[in-house]
N, C-alpha and C. Protein backbone atom coordinates (compact mmCIF):
# COMPACT_ATOMS: atom_id res chain seq x y z
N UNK A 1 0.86 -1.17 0.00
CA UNK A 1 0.00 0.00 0.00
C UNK A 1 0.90 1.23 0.00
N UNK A 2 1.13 2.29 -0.80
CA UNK A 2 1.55 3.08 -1.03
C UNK A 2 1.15 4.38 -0.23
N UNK A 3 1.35 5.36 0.35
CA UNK A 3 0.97 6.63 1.24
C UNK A 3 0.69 7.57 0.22
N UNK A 4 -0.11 8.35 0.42
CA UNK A 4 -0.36 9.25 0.04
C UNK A 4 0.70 10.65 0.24
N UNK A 5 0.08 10.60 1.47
CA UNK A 5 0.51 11.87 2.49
C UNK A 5 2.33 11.78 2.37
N UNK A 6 2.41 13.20 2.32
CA UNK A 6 3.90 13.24 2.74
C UNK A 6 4.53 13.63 4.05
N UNK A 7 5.27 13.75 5.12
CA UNK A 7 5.99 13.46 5.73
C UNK A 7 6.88 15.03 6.18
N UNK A 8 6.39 15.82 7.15
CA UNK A 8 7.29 17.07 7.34
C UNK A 8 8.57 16.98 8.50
N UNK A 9 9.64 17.41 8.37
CA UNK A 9 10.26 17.13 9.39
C UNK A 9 11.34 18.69 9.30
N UNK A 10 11.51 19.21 10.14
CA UNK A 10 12.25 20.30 10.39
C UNK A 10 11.77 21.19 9.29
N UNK A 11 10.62 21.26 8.97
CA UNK A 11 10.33 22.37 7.51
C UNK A 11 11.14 21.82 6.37
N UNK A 12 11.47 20.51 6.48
CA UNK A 12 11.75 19.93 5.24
C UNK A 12 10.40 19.33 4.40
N UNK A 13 10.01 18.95 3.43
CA UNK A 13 8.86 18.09 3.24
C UNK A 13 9.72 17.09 1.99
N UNK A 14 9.62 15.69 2.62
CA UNK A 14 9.63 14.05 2.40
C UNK A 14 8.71 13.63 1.89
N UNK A 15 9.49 12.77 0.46
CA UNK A 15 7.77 12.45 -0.03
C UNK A 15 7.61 10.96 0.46
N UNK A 16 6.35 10.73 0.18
CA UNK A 16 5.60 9.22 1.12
C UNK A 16 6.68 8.29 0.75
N UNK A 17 6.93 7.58 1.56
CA UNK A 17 7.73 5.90 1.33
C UNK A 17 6.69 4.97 1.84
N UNK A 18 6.76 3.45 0.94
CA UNK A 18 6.42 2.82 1.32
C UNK A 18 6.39 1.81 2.51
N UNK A 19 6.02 0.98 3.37
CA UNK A 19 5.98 0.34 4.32
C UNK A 19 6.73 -0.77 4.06
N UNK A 20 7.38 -1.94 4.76
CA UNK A 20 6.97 -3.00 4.33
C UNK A 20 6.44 -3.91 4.96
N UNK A 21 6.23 -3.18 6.11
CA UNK A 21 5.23 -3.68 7.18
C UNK A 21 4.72 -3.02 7.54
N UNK A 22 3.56 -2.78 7.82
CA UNK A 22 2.23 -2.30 8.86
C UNK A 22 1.23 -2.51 9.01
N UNK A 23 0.77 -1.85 10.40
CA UNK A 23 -0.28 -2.56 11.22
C UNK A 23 -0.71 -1.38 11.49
N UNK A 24 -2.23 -1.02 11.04
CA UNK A 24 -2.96 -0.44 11.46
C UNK A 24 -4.37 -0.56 12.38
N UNK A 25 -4.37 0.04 13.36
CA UNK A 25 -5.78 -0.16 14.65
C UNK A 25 -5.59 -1.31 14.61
N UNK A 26 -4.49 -2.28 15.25
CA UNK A 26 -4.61 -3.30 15.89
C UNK A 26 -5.04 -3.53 17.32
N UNK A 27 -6.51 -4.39 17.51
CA UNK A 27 -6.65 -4.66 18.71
C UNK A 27 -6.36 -5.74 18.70
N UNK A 28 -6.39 -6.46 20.21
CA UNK A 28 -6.46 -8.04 20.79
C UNK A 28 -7.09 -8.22 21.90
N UNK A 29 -7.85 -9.19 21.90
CA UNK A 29 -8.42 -9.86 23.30
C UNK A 29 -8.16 -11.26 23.79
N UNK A 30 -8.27 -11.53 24.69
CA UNK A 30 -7.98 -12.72 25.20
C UNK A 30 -9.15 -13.27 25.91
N UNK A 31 -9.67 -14.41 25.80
CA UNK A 31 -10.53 -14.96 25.95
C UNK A 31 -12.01 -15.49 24.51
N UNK A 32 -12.71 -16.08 24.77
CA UNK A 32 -13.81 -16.47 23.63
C UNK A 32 -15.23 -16.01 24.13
N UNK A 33 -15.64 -15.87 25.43
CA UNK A 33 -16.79 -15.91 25.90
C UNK A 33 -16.63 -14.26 26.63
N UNK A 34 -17.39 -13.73 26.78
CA UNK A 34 -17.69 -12.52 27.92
C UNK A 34 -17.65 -12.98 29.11
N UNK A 35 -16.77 -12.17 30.21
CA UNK A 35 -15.43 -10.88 29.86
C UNK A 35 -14.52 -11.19 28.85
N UNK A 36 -14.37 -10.67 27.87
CA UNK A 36 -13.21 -11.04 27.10
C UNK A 36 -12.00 -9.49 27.70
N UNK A 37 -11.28 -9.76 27.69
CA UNK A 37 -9.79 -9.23 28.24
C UNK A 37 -9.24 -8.23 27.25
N UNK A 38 -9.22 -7.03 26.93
CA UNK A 38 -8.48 -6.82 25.81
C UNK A 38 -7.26 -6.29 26.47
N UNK A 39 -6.37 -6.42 25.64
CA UNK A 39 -4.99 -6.09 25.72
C UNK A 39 -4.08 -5.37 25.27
N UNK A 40 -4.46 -5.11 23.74
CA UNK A 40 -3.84 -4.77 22.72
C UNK A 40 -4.98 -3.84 21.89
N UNK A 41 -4.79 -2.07 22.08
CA UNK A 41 -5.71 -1.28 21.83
C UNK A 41 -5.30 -0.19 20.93
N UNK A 42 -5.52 0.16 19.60
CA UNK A 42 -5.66 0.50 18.53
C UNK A 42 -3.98 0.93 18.53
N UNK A 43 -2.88 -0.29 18.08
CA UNK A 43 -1.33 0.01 17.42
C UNK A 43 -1.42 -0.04 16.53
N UNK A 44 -0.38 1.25 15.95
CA UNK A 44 -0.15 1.60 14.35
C UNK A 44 1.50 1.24 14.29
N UNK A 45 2.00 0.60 13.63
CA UNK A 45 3.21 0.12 13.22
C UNK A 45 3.76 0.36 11.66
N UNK A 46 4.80 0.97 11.20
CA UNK A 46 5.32 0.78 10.23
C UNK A 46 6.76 1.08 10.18
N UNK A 47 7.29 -0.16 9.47
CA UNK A 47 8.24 -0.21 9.42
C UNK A 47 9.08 -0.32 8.27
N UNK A 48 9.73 0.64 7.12
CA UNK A 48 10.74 1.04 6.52
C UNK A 48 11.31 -0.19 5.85
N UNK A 49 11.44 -0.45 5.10
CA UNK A 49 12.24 -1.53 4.00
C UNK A 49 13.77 -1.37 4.48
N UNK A 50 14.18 -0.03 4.40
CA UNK A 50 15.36 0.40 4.96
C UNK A 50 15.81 -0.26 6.11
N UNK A 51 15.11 -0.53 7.35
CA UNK A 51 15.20 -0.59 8.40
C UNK A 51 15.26 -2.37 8.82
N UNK A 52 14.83 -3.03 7.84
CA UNK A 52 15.06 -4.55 8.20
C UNK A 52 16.66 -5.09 7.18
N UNK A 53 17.05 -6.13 7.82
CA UNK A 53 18.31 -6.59 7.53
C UNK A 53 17.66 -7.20 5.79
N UNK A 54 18.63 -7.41 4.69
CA UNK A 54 18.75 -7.24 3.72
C UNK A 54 18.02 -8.96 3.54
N UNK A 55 17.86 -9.92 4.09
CA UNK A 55 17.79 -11.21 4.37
C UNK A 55 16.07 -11.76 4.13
N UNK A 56 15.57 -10.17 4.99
CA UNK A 56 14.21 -10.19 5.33
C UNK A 56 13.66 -9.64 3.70
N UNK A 57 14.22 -8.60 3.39
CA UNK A 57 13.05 -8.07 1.99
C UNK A 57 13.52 -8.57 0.55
């Protein structure tokens, strides 16, 4: 999935890079029946092609 949006940093403007991982509004719960447990409440993750060892992409 490609970004749209670009990316400002010190009044520089970066154009979008792609992901090669992410996780958007990840929840989790634990359990099947009510109470279910949640644990894990809306993580956004992305992580850079750049940023994993050469092995992985």
């Amino acid at each position: 999935m490609l970004q749209e949006s670009v990316s400002v940093t010190s009044g520089l403007i970066l154009p979008a890079v792609e992901a090669a991982i992410f996780v958007h509004n990840l929840n989790h719960y634990f359990g099947t029946d009510a109470p279910k447990k949640q644990v894990l409440f809306d993580i956004n993750l992305e992580i850079q092609a750049s940023s994993l060892p050469s092995q992985l992409c």
